[in-house]
Each structure stands twice: as structure tokens, then as C-alpha cells.
N, C-alpha and C. Protein backbone atom coordinates (compact mmCIF):
# COMPACT_ATOMS: atom_id res chain seq x y z
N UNK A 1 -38.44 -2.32 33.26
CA UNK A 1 -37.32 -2.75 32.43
C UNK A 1 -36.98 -1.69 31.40
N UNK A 2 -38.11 -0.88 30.73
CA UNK A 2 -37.70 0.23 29.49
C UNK A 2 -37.03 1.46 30.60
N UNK A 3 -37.09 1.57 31.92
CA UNK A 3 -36.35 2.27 32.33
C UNK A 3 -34.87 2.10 32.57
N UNK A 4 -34.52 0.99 32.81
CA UNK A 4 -33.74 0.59 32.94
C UNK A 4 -32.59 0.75 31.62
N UNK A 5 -33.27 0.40 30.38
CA UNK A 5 -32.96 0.41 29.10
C UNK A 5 -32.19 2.07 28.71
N UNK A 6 -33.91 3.17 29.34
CA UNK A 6 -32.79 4.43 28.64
C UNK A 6 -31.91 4.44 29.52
N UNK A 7 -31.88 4.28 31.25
CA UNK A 7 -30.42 4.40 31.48
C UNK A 7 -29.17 4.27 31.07
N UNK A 8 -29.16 2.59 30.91
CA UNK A 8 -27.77 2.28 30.01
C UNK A 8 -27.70 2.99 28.99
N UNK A 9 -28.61 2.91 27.75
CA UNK A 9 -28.30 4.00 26.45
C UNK A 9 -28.07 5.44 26.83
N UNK A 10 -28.55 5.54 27.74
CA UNK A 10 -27.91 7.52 28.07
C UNK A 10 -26.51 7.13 28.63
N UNK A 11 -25.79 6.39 29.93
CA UNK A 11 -24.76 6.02 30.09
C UNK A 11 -23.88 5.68 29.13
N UNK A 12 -24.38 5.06 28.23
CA UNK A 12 -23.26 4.62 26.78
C UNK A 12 -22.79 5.78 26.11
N UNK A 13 -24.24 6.38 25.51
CA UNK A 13 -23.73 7.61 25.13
C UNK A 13 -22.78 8.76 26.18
N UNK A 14 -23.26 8.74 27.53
CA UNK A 14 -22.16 9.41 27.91
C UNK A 14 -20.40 9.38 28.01
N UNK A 15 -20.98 8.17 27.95
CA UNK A 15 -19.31 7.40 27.99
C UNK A 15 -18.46 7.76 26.49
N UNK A 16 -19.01 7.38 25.70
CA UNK A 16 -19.04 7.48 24.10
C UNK A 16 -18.23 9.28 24.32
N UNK A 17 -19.55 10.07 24.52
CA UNK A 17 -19.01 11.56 24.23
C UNK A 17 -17.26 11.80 25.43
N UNK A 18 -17.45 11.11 25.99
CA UNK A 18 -16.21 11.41 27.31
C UNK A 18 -14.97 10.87 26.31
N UNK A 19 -15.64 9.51 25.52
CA UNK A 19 -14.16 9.05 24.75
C UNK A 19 -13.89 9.95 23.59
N UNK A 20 -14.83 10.40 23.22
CA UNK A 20 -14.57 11.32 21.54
C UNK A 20 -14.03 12.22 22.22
N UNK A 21 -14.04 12.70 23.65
CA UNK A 21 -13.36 13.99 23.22
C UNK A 21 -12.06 13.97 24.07
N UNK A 22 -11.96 13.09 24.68
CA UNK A 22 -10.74 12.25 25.04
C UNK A 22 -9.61 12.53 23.84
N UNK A 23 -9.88 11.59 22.91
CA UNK A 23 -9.36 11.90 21.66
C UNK A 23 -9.15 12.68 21.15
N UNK A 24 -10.02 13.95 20.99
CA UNK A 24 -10.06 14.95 20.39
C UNK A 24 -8.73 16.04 21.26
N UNK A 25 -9.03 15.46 22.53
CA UNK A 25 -7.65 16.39 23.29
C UNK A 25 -6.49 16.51 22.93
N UNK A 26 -6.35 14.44 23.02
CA UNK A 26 -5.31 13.79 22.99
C UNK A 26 -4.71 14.72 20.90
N UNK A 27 -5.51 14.44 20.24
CA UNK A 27 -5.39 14.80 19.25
C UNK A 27 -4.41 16.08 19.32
N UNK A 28 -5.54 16.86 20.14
CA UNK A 28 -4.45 18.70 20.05
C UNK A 28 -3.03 18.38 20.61
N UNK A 29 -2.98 17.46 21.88
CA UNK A 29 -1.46 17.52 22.44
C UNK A 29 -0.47 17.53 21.98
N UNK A 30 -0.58 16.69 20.77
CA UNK A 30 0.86 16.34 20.05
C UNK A 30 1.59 17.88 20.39
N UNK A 31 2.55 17.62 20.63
CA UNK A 31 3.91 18.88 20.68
C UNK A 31 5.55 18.43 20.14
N UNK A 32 5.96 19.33 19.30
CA UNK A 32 6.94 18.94 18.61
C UNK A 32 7.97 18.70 19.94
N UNK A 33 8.77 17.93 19.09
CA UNK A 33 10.18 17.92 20.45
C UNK A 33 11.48 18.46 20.33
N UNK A 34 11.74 19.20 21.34
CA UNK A 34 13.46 19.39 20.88
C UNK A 34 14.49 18.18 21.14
N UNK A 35 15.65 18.56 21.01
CA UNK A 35 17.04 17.47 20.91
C UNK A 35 16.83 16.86 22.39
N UNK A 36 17.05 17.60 23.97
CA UNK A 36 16.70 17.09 24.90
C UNK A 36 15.55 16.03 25.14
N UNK A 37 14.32 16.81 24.75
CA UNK A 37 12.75 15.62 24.87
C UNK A 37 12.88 14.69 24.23
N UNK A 38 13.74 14.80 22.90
CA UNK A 38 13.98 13.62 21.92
C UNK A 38 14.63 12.43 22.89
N UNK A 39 16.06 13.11 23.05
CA UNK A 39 16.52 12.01 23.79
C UNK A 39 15.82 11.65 25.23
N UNK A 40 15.31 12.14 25.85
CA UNK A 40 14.44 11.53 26.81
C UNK A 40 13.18 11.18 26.77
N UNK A 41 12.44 11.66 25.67
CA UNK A 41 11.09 10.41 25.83
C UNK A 41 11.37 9.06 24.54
N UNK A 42 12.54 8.87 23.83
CA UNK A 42 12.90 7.82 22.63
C UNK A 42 13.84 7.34 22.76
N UNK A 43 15.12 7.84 23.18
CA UNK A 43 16.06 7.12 23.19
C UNK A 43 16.27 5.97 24.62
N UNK A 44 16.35 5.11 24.04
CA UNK A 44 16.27 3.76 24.71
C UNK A 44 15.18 2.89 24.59
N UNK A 45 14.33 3.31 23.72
CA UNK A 45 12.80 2.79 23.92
C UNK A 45 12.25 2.33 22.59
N UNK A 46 11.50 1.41 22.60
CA UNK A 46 10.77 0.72 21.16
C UNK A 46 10.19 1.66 20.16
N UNK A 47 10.06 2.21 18.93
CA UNK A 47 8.85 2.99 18.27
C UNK A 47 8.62 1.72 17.47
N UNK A 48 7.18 1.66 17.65
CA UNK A 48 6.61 0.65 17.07
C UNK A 48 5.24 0.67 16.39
N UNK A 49 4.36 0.45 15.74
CA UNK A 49 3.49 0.52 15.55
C UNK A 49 2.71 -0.77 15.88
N UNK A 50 3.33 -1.66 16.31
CA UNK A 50 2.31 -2.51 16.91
C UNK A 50 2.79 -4.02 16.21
N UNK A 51 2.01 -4.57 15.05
CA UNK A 51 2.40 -6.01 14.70
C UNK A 51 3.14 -6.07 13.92
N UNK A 52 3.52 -4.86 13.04
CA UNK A 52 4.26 -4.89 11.89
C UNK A 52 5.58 -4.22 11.66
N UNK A 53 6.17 -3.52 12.50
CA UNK A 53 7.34 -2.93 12.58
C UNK A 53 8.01 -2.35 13.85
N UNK A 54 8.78 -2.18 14.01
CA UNK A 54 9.42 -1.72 15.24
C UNK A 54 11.04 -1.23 15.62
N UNK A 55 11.34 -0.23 16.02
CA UNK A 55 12.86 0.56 15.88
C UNK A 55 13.13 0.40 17.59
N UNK A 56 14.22 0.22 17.51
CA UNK A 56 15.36 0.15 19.14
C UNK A 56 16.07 1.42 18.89
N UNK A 57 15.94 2.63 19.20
CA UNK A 57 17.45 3.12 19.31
C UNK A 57 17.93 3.41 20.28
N UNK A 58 19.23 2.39 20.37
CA UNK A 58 20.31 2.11 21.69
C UNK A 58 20.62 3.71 21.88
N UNK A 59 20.97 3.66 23.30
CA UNK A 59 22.07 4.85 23.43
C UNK A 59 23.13 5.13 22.49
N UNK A 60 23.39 4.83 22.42
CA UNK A 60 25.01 4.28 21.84
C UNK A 60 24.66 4.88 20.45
N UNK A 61 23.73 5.29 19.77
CA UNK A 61 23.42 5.45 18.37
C UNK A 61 23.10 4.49 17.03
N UNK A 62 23.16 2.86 17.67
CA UNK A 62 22.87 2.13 17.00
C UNK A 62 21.47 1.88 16.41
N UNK A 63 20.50 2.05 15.75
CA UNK A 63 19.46 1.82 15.75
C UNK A 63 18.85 0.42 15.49
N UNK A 64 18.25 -0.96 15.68
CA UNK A 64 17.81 -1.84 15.23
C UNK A 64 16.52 -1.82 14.99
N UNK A 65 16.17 -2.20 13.62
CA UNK A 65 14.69 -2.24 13.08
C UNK A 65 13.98 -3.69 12.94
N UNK A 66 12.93 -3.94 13.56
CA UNK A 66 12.86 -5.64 12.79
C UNK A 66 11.31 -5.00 11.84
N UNK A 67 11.27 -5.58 11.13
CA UNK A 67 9.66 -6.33 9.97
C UNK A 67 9.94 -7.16 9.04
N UNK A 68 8.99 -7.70 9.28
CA UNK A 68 8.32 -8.77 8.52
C UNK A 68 9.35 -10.44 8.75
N UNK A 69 9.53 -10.28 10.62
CA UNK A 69 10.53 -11.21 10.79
C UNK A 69 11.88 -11.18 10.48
N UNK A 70 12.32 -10.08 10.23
CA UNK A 70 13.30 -9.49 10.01
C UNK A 70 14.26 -8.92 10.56
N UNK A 71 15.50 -8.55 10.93
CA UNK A 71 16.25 -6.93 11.55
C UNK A 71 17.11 -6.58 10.77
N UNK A 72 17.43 -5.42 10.94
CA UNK A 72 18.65 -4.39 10.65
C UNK A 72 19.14 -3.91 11.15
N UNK A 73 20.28 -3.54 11.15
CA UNK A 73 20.71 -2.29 12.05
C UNK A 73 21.42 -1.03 11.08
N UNK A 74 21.31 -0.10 11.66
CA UNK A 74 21.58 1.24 11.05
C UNK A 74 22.32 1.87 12.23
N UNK A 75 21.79 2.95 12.55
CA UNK A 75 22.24 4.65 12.73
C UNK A 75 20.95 5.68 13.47
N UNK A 76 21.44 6.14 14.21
CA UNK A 76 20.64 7.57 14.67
C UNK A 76 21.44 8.58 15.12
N UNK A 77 21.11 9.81 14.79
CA UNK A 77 21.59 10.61 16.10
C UNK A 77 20.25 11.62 15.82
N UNK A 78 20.81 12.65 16.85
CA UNK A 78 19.60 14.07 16.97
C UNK A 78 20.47 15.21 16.30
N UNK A 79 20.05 15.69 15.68
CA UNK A 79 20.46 16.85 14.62
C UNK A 79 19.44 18.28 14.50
N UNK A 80 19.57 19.22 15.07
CA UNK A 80 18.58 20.43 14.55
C UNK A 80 17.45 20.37 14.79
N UNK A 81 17.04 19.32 16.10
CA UNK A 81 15.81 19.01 16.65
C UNK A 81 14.90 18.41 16.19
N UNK A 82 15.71 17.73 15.29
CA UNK A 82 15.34 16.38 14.29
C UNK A 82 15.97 14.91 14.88
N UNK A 83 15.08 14.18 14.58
CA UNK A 83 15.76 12.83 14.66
C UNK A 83 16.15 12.04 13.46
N UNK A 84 17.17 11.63 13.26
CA UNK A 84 17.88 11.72 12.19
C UNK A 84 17.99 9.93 12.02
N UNK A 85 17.68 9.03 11.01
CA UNK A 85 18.03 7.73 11.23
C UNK A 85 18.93 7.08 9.50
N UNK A 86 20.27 6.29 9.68
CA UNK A 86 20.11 5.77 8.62
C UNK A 86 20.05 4.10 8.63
N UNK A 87 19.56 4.00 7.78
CA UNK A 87 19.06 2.56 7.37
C UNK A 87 20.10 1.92 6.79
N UNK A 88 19.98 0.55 6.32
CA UNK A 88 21.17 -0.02 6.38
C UNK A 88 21.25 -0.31 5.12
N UNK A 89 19.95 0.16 4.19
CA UNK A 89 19.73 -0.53 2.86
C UNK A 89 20.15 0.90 1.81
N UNK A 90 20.13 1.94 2.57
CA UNK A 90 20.77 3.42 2.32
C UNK A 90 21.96 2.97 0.88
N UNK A 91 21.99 3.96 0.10
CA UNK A 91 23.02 3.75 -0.94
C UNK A 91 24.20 4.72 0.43
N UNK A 92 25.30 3.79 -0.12
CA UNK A 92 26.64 4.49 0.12
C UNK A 92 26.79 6.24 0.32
N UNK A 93 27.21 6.72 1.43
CA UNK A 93 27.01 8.10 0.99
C UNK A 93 25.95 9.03 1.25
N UNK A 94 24.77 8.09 1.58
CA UNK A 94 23.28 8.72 1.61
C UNK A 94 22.90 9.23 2.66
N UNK A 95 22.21 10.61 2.59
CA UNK A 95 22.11 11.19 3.53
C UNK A 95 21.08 10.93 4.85
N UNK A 96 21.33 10.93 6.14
CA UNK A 96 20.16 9.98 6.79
C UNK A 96 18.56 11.00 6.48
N UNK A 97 17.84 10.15 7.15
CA UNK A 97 16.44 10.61 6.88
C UNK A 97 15.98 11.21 8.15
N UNK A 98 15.75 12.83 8.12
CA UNK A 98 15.86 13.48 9.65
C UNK A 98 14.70 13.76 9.48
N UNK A 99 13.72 13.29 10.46
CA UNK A 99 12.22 13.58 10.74
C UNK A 99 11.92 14.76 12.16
N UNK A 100 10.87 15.62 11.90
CA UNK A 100 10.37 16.23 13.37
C UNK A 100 9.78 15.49 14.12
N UNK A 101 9.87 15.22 15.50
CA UNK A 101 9.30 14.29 16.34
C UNK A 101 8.16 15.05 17.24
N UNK A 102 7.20 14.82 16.72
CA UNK A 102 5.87 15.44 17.83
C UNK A 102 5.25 14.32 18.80
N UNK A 103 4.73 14.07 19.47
CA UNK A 103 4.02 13.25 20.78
C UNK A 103 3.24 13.84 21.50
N UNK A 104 2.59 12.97 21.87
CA UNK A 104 1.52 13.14 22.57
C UNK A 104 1.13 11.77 23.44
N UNK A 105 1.42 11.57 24.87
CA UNK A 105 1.73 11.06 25.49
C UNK A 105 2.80 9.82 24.75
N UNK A 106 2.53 8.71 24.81
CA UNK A 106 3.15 7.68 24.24
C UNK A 106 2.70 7.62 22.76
N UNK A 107 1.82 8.05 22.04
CA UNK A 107 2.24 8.19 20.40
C UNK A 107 2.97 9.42 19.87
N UNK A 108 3.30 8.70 18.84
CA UNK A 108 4.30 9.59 18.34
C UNK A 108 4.31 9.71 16.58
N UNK A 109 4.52 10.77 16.02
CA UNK A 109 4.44 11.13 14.76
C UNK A 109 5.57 11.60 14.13
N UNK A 110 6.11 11.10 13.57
CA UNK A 110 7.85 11.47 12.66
C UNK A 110 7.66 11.96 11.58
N UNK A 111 8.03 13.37 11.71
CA UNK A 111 7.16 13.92 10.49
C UNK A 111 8.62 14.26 9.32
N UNK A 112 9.22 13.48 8.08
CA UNK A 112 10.67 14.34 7.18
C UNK A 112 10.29 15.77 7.06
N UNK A 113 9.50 16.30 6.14
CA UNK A 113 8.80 17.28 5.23
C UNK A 113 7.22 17.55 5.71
N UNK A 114 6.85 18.70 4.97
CA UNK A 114 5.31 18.72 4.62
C UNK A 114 4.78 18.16 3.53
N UNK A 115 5.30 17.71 2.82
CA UNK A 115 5.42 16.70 1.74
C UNK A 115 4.98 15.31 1.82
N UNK A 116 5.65 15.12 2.61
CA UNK A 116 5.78 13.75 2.75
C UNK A 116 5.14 13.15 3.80
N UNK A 117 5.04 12.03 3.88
CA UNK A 117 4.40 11.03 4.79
C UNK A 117 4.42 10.95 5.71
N UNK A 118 3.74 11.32 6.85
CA UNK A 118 4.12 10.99 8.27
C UNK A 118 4.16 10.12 8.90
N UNK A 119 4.79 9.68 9.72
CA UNK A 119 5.11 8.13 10.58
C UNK A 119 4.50 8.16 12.02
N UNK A 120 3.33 7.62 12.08
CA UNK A 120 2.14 7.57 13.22
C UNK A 120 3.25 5.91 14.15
N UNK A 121 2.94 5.70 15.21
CA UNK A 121 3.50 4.93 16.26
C UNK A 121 3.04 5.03 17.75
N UNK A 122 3.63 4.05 18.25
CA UNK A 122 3.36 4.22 19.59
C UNK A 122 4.95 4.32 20.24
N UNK A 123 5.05 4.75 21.18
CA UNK A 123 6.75 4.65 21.78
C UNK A 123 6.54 3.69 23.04
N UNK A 124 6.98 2.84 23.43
CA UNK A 124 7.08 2.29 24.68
C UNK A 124 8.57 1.44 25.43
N UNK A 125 8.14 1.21 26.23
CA UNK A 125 9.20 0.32 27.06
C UNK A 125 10.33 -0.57 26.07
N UNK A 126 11.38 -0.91 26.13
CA UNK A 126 12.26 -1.68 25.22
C UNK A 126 11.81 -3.12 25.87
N UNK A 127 11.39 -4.12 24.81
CA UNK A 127 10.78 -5.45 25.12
C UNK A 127 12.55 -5.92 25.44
N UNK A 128 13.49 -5.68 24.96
CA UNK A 128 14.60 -6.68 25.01
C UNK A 128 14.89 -7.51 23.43
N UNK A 129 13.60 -7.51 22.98
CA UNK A 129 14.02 -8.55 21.88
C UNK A 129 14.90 -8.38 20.72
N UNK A 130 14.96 -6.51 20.02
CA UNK A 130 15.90 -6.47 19.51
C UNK A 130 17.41 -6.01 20.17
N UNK A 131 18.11 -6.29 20.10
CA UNK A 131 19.92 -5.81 20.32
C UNK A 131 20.70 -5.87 19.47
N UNK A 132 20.39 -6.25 18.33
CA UNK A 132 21.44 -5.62 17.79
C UNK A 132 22.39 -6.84 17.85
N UNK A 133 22.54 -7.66 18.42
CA UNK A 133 23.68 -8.82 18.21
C UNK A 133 23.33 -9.44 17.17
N UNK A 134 22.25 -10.13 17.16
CA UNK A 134 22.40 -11.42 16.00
C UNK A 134 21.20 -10.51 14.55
N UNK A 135 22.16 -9.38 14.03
CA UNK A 135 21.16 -8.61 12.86
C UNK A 135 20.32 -9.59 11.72
């Protein structure tokens, strides 16, 4: 039976080191995107982070956001190999908020500045639930 034992614990740990560095790959991949990759790995598709927020941007340039049981709708386009979004709570006039888009398979990182905060997500399939009709 104690043989049996280090097996699994050497198997775990192998498994373990296969996932850390899984990650660690996945980590390096991120690659920024240009205007083309933009519009083909995001446009049409959810960025979401999971339970708490989530962006639609339609073809069309409409963007819909829902949180906290919520939606909006705004604005996108692609600008200078930026993705560019405005919000709907924006003062009059205000300029949209153009982030660099890096990925790495289906996550994704929206980066404004070096300054500033970056926006970690996942990108996936459009559930359907936002459209944009009933904001």
C-alpha cells in the first residue's frame, strides 16, 4: 500500500509541475493585437470576466455592458490598434477610452496606459442575452 502511496504523490506532483508551467506559457503568449485580430478574435463576442461583468460588441459598433443586473449601451470602434469604447455614463463630449488589446488564447487584457489599470477577462462565444434592445 506505501507503494502505491508514493506513486500517486509523484503522479500529483507531476501533474502539478505540467500545470505550473502550462501557465507559465500561457502567461508568455499574451500578444498585442492589431485593428484586423481585434476585429476578429472580439468583435461579436462576450468580454467578460465571469459573474460580475460583461461587454457585447455588436458589429454594428454598438457596445452593450450588463453589471450588477444591469445594461448599457454605448459605443466601440478600433482606432490605432486600439480598441476604443464609450460608455454611456461618459460626460458629453468625452473622449472614448482606447485600450491595447493583448490575448492569449481566450483571455484577454485591455491595457489604456502604463499607468493605469489593466482589464484581465475572458472573451467567449455571445450567450445572446445582451442586445441591446431592452437597455
Amino acid at each position: 500500500m506505501t507503494g502505491v502511496r508514493i506513486v500517486v504523490a509523484w503522479a500529483i506532483g507531476i501533474v502539478a509541475l505540467v500545470v505550473a508551467g502550462h501557465a507559465t506559457r500561457a502567461e508568455e503568449q499574451f500578444k498585442m493585437l492589431d485593428e484586423e485580430q481585434i476585429s476578429a478574435r472580439v468583435v461579436g463576442k462576450d468580454i467578460t470576466d465571469g459573474p460580475h461583468w460583461s461587454m457585447y460588441l455588436r458589429p454594428d459598433g454598438v457596445m452593450i455592458s450588463a453589471e450588477s443586473g444591469g445594461s448599457s449601451v454605448g459605443s466601440w470602434k478600433i482606432r490605432n490598434n486600439r480598441l476604443c469604447i464609450s460608455y454611456p455614463a461618459s460626460a458629453p463630449g468625452a473622449q472614448p477610452e482606447c485600450n491595447e488589446v493583448w490575448m492569449s488564447g481566450t483571455n484577454i487584457r485591455m491595457r489604456p496606459n502604463g499607468d493605469q489599470e489593466t482589464i484581465s477577462a475572458i472573451v467567449m462565444a455571445h450567450r445572446g442575452q445582451l442586445t441591446g434592445k431592452n437597455p
